[in-house]
PDB file of N, CA and C in Angstrom:
ATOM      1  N   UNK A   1      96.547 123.859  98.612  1.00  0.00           N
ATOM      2  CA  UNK A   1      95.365 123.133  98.151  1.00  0.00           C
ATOM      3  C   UNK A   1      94.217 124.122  97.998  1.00  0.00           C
ATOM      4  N   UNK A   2      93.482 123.873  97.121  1.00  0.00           N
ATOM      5  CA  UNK A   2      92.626 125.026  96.741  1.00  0.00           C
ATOM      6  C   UNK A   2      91.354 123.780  96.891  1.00  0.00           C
ATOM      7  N   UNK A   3      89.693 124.555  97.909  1.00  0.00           N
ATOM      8  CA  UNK A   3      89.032 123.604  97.745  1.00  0.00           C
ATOM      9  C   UNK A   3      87.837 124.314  97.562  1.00  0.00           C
ATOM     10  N   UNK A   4      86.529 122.993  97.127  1.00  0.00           N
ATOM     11  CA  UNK A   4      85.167 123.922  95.995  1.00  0.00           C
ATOM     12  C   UNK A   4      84.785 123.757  97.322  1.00  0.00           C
ATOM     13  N   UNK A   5      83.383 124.725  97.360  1.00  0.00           N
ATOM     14  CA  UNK A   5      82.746 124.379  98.419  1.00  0.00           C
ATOM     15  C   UNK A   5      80.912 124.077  98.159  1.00  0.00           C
ATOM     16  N   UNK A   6      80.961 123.007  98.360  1.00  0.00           N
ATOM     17  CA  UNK A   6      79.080 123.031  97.551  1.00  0.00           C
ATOM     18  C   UNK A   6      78.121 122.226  99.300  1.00  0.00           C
ATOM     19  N   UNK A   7      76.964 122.856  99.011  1.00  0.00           N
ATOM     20  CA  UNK A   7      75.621 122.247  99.870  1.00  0.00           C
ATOM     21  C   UNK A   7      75.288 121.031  99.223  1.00  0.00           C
ATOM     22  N   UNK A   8      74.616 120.616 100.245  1.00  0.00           N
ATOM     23  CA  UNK A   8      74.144 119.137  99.933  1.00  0.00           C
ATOM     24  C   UNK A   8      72.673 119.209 100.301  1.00  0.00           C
ATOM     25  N   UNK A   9      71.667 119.679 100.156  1.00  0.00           N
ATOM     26  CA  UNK A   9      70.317 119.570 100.412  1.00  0.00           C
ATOM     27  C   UNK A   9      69.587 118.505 100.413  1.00  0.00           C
ATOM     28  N   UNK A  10      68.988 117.420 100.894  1.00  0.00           N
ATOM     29  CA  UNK A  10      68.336 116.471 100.171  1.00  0.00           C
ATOM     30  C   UNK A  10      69.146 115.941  99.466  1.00  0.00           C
ATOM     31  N   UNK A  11      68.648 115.797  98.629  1.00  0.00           N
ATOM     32  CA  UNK A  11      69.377 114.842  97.305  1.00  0.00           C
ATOM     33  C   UNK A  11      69.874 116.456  96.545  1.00  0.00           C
ATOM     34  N   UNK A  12      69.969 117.135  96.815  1.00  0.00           N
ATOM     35  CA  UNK A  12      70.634 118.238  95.431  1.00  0.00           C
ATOM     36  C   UNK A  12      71.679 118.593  96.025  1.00  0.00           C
ATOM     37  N   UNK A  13      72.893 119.049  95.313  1.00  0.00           N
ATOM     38  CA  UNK A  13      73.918 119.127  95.494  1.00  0.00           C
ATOM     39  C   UNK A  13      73.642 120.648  94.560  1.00  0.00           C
ATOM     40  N   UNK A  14      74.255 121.972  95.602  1.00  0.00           N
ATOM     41  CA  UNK A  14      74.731 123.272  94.683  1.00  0.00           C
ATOM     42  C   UNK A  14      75.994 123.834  95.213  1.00  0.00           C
ATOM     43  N   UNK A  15      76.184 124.823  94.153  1.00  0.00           N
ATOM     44  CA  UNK A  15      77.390 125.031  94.180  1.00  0.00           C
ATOM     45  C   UNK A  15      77.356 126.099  95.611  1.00  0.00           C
ATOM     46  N   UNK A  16      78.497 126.597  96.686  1.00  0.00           N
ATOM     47  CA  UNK A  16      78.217 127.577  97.864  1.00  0.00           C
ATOM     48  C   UNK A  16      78.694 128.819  97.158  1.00  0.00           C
ATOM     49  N   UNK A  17      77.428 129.784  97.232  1.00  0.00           N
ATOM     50  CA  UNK A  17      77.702 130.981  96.396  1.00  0.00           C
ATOM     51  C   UNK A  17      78.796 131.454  96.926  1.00  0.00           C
ATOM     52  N   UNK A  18      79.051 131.792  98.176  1.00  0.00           N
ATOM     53  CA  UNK A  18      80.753 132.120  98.465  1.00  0.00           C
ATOM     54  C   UNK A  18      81.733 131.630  97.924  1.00  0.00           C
ATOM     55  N   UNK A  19      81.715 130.898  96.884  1.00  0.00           N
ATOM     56  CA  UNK A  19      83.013 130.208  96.449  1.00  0.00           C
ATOM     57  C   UNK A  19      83.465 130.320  95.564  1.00  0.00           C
ATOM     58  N   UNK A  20      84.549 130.955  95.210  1.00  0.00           N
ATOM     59  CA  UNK A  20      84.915 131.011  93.250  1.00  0.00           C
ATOM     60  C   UNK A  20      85.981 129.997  92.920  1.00  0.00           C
ATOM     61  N   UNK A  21      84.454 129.556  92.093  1.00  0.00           N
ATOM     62  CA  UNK A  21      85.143 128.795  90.938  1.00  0.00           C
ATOM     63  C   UNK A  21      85.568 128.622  89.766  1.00  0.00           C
ATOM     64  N   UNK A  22      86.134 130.201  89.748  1.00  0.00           N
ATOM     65  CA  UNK A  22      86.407 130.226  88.352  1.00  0.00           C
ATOM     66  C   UNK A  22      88.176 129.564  88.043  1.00  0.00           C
ATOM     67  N   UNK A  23      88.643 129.844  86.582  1.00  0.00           N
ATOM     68  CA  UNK A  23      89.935 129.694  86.692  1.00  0.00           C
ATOM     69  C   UNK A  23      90.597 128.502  87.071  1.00  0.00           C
ATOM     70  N   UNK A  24      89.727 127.806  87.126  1.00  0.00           N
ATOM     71  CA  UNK A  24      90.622 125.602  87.101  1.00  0.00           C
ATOM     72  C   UNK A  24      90.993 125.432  86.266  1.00  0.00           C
ATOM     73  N   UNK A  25      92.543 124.794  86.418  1.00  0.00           N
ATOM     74  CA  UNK A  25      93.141 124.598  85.005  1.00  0.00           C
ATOM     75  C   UNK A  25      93.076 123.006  85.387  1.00  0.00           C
ATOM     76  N   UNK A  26      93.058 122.515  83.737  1.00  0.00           N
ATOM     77  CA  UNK A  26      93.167 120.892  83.709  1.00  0.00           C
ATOM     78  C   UNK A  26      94.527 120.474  83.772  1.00  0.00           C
ATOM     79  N   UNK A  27      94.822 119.557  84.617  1.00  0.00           N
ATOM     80  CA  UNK A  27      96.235 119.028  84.774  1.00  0.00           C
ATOM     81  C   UNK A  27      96.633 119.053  86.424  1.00  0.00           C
ATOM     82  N   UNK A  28      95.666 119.586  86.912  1.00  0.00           N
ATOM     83  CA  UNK A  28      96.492 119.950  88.696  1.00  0.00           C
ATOM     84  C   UNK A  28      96.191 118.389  89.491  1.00  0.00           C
ATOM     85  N   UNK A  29      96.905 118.097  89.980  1.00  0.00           N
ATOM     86  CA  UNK A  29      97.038 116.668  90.439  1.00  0.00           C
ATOM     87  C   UNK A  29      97.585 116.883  92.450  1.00  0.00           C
ATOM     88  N   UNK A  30      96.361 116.584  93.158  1.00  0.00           N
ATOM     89  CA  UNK A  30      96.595 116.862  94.359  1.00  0.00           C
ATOM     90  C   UNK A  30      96.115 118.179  95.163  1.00  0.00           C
ATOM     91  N   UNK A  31      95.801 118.618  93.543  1.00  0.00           N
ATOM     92  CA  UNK A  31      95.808 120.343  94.112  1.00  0.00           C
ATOM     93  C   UNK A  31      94.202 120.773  94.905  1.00  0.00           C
ATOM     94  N   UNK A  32      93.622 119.668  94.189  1.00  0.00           N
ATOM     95  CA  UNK A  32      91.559 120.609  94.088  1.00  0.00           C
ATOM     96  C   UNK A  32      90.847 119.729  95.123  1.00  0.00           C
ATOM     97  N   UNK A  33      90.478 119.818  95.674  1.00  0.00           N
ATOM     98  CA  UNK A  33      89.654 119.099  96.882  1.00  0.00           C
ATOM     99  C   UNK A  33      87.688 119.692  97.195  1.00  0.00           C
ATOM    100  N   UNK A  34      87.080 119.150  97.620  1.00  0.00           N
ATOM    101  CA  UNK A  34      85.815 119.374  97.502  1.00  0.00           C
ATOM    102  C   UNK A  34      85.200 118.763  99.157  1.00  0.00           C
ATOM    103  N   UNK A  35      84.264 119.927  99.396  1.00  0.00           N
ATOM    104  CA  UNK A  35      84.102 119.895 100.584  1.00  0.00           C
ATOM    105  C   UNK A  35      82.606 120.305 100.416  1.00  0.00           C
ATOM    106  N   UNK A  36      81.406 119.540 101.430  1.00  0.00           N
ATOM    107  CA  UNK A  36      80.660 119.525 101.474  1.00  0.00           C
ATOM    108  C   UNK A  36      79.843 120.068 102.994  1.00  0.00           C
ATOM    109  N   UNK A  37      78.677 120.753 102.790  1.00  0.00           N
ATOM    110  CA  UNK A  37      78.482 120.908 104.183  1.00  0.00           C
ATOM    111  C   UNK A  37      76.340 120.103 103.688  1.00  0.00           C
ATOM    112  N   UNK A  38      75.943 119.000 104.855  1.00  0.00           N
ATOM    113  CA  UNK A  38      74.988 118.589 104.176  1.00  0.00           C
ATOM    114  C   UNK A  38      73.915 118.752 105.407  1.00  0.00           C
ATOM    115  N   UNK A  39      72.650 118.663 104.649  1.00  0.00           N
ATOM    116  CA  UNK A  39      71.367 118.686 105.335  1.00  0.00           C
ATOM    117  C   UNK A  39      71.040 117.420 106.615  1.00  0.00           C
ATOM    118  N   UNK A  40      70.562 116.905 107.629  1.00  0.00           N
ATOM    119  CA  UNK A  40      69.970 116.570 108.240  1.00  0.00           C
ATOM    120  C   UNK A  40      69.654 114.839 107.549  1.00  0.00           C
ATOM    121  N   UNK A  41      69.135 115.181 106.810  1.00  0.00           N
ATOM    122  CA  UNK A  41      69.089 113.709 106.320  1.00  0.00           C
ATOM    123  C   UNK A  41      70.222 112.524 105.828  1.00  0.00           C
ATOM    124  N   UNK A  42      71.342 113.683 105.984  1.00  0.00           N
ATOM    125  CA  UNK A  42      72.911 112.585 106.080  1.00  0.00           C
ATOM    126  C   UNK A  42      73.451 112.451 106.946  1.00  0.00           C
ATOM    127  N   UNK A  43      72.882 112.503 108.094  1.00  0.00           N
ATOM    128  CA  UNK A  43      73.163 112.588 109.455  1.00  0.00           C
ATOM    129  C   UNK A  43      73.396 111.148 109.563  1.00  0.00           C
ATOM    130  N   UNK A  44      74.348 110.498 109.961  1.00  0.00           N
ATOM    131  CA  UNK A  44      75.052 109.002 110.456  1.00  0.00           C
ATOM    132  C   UNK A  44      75.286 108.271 109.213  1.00  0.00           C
ATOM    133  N   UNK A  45      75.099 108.726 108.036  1.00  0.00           N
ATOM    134  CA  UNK A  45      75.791 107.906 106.729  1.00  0.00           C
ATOM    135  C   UNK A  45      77.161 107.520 106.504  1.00  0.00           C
ATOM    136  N   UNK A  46      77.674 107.057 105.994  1.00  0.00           N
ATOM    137  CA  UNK A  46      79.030 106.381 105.085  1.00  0.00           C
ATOM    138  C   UNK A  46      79.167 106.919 103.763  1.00  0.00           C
ATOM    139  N   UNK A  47      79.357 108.369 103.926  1.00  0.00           N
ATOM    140  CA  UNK A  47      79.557 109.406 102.330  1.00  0.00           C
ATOM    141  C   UNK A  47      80.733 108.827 101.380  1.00  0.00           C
ATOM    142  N   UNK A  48      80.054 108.955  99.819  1.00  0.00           N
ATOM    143  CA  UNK A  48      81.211 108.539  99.376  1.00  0.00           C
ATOM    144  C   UNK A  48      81.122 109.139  97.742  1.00  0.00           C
ATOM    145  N   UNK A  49      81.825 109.980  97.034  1.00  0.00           N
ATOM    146  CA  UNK A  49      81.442 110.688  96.047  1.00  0.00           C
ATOM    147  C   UNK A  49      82.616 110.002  94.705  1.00  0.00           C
ATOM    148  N   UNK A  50      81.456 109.536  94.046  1.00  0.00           N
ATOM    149  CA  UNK A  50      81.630 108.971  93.052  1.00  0.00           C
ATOM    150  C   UNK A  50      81.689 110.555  91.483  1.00  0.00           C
ATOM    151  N   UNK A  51      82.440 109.978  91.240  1.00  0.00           N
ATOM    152  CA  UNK A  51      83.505 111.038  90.055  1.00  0.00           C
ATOM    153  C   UNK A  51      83.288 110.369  88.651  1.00  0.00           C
ATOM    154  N   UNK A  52      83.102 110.767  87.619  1.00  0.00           N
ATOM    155  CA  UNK A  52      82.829 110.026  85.810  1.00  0.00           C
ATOM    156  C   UNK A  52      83.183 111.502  84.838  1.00  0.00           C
ATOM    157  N   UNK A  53      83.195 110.254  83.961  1.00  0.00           N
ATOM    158  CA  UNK A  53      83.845 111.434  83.112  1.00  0.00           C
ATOM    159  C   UNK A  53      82.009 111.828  82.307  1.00  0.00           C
ATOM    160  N   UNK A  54      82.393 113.001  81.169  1.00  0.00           N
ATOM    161  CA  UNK A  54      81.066 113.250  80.941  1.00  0.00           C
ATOM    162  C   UNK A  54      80.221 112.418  79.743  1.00  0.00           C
ATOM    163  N   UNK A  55      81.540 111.220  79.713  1.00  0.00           N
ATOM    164  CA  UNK A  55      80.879 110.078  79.069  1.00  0.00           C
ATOM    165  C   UNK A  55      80.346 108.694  79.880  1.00  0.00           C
ATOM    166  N   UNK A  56      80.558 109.308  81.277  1.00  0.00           N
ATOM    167  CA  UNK A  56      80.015 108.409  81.956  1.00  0.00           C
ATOM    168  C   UNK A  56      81.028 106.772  82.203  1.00  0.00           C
ATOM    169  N   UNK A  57      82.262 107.413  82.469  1.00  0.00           N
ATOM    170  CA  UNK A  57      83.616 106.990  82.865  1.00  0.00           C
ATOM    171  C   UNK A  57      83.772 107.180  84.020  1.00  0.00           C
ATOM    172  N   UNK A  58      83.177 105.835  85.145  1.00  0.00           N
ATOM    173  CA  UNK A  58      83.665 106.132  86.188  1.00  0.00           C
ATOM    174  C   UNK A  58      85.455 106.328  86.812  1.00  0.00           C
ATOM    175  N   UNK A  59      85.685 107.112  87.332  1.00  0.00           N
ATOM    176  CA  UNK A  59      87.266 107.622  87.735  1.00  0.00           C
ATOM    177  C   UNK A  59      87.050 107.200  89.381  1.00  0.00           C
ATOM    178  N   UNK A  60      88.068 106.978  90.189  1.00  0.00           N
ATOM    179  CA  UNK A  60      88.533 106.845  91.275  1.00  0.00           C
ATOM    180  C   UNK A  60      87.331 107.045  92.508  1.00  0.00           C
ATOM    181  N   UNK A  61      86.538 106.294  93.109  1.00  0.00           N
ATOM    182  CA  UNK A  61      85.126 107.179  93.959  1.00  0.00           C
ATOM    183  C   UNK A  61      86.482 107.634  95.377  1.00  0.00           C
ATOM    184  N   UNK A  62      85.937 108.402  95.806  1.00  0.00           N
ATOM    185  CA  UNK A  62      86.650 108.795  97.222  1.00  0.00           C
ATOM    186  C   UNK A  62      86.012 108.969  98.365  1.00  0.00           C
ATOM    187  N   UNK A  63      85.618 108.268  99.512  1.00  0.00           N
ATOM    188  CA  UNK A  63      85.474 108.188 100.739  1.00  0.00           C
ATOM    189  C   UNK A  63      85.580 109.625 101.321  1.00  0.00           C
ATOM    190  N   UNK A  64      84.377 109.860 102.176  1.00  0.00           N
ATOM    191  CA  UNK A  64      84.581 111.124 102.814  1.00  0.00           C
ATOM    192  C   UNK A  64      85.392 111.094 103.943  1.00  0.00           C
ATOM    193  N   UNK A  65      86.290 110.803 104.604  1.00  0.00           N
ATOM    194  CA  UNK A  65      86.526 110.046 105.447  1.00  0.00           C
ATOM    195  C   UNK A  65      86.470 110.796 107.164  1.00  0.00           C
ATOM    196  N   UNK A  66      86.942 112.030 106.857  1.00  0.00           N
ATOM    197  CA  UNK A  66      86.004 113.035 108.292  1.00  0.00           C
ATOM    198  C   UNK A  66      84.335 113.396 107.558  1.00  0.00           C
ATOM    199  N   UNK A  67      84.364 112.925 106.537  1.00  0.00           N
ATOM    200  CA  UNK A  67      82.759 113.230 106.976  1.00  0.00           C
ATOM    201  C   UNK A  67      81.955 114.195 105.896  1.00  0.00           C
ATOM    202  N   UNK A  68      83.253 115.242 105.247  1.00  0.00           N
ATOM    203  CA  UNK A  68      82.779 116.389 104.992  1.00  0.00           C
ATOM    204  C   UNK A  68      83.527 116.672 103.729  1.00  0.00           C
ATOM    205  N   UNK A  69      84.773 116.269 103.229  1.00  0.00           N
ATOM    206  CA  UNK A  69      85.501 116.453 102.037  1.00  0.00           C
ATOM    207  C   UNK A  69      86.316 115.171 102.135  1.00  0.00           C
ATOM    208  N   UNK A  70      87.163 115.630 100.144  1.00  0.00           N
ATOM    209  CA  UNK A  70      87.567 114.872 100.025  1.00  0.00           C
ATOM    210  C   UNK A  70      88.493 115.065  98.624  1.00  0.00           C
ATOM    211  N   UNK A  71      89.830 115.084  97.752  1.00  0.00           N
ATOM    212  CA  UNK A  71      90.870 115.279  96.928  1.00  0.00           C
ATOM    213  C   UNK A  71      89.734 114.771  96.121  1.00  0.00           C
ATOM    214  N   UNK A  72      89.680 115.740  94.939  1.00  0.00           N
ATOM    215  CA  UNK A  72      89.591 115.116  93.787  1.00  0.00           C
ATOM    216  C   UNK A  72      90.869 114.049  92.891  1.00  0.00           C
ATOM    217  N   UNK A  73      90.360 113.375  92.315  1.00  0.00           N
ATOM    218  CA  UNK A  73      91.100 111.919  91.576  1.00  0.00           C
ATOM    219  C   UNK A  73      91.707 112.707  90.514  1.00  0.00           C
ATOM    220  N   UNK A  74      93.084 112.391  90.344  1.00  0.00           N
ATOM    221  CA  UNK A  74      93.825 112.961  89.141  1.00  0.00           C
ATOM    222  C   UNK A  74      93.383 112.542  87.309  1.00  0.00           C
ATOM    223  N   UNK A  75      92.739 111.390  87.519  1.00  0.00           N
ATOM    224  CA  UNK A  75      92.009 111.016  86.214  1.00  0.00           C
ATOM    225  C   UNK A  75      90.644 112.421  85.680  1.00  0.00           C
ATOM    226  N   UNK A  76      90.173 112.284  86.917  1.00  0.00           N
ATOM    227  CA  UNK A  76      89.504 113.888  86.794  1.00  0.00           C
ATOM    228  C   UNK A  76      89.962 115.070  86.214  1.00  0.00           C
ATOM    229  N   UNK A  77      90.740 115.584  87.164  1.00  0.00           N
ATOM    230  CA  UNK A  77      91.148 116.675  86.668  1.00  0.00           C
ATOM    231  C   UNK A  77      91.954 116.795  85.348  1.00  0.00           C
ATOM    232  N   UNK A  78      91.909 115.846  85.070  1.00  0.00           N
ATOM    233  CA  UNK A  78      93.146 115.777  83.576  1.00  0.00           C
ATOM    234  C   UNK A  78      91.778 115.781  82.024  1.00  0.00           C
ATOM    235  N   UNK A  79      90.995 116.711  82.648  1.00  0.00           N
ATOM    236  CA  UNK A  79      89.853 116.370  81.784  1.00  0.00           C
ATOM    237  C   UNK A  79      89.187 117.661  81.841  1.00  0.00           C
ATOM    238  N   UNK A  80      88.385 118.521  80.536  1.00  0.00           N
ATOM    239  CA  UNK A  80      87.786 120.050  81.322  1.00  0.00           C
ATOM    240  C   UNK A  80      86.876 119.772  81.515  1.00  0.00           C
ATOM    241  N   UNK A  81      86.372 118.974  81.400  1.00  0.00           N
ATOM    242  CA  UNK A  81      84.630 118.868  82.364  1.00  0.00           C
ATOM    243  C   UNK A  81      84.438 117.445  83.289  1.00  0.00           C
ATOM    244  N   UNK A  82      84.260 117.278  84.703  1.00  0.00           N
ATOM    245  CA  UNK A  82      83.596 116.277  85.271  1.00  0.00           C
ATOM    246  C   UNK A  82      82.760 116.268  85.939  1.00  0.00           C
ATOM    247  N   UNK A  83      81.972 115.408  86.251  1.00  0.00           N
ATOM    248  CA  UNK A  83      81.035 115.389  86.932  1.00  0.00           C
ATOM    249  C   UNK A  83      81.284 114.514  88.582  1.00  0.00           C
ATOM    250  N   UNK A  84      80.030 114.897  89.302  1.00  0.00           N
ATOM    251  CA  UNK A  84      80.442 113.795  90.349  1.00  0.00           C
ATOM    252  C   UNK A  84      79.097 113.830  91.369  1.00  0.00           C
ATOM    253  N   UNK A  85      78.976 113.005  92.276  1.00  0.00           N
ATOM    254  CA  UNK A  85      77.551 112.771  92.832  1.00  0.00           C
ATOM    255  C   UNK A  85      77.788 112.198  94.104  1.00  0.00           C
ATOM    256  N   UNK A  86      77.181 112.346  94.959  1.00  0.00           N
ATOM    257  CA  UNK A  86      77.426 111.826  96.381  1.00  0.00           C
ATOM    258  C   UNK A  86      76.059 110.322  96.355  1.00  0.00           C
ATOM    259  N   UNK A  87      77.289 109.348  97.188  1.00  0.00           N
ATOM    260  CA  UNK A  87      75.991 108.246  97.391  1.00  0.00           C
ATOM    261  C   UNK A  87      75.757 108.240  99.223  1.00  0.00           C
ATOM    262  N   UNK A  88      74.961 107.999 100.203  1.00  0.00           N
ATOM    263  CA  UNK A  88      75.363 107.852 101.579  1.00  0.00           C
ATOM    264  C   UNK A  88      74.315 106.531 101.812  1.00  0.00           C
ATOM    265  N   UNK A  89      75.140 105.857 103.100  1.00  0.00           N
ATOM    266  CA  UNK A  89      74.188 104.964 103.446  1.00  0.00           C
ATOM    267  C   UNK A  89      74.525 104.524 105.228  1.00  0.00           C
ATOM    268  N   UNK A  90      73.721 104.304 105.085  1.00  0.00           N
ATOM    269  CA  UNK A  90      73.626 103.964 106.958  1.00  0.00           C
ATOM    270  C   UNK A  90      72.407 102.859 106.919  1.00  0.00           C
ATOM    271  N   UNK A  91      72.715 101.618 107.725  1.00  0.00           N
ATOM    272  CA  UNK A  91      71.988 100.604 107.751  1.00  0.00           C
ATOM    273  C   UNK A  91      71.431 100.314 106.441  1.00  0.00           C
ATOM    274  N   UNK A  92      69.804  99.973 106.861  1.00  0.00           N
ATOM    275  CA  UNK A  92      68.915  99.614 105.397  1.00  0.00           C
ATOM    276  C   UNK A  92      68.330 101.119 104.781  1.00  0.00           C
ATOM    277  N   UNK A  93      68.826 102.753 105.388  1.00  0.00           N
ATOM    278  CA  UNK A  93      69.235 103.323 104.311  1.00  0.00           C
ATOM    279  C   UNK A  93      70.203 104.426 103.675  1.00  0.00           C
ATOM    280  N   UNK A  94      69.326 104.249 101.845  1.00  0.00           N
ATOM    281  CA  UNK A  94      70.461 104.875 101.271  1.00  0.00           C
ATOM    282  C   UNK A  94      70.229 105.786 100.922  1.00  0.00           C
ATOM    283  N   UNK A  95      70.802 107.009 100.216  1.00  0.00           N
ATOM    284  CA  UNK A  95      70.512 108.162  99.497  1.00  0.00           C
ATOM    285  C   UNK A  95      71.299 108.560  98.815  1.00  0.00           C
ATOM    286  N   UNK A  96      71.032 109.349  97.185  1.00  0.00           N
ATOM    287  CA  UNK A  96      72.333 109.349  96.617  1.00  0.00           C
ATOM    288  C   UNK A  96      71.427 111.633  96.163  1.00  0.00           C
ATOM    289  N   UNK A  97      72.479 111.604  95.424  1.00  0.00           N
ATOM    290  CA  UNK A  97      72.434 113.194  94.904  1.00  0.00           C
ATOM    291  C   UNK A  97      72.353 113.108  93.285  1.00  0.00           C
ATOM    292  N   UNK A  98      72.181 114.158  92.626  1.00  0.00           N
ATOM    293  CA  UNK A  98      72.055 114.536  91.801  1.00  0.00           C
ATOM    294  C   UNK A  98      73.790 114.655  90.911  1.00  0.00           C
ATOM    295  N   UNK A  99      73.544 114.920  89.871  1.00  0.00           N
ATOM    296  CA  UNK A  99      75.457 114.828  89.847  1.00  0.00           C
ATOM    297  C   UNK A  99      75.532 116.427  89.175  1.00  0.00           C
ATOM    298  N   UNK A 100      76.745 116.639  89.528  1.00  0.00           N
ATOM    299  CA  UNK A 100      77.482 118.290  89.906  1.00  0.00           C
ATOM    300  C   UNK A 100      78.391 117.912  88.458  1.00  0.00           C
ATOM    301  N   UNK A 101      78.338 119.480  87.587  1.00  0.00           N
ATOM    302  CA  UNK A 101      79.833 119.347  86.448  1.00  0.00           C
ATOM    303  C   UNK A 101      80.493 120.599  86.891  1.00  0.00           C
ATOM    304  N   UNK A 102      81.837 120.163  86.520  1.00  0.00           N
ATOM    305  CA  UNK A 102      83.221 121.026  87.029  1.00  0.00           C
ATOM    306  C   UNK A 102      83.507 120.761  85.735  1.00  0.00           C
ATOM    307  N   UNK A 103      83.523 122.432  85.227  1.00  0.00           N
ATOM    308  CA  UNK A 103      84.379 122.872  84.496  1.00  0.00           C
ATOM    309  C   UNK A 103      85.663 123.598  84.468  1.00  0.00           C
ATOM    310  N   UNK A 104      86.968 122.913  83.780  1.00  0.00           N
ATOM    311  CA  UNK A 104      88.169 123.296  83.839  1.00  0.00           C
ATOM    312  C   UNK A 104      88.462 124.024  81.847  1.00  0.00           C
ATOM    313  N   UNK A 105      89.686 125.079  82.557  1.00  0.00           N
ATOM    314  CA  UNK A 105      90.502 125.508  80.962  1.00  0.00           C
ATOM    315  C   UNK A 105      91.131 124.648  80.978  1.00  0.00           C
ATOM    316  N   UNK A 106      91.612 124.670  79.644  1.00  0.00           N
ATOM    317  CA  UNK A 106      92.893 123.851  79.060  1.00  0.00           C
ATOM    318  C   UNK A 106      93.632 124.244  78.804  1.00  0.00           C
TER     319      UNK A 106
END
């Protein structure tokens, strides 16, 4: 399994300069996973990162479920560009992110 690694600041989501992301091919199913490390203000939320295509096709959302990552959706990756955005919520509140594009070859 090969996984991205991006910050979560606030509401912005960047990519972790330690991480190469180059070289994603479209078609890998199971393979790409995405892992987050986040700021203070997502401290006790219910993370959950919602995935669209870049026509704004929502694909599969996925539950963080330890907290911190999570498989990208095979509808995704079968595509060279997606996007995706974190929503969190705890009680009465919520917070969502900015949305991230992943570019794949074909």
């Amino acid at each position: 399994m090969r996984t991205l690694y991006f910050e979560v600041d606030k509401q912005v989501i960047s990519k972790d300069p330690k991480c190469d992301y180059s070289n994603l091919v479209v078609g890998s199913e199971g393979y790409l996973e995405l892992s987050f490390r986040f700021s203070k203000e997502w401290d006790g939320c219910v993370k959950v990162v919602q995935f669209l295509s870049m026509r704004g096709e929502e694909y599969t959302p996925r539950y963080l479920a330890n907290g911190y990552s999570c498989p990208i959706p095979p509808e995704a990756t079968a595509n060279k560009r997606f996007k995706f955005r974190i929503l969190g919520k705890r009680d009465d509140y919520k917070i969502t992110t900015n949305h991230m594009t992943i570019s794949q070859k074909g």
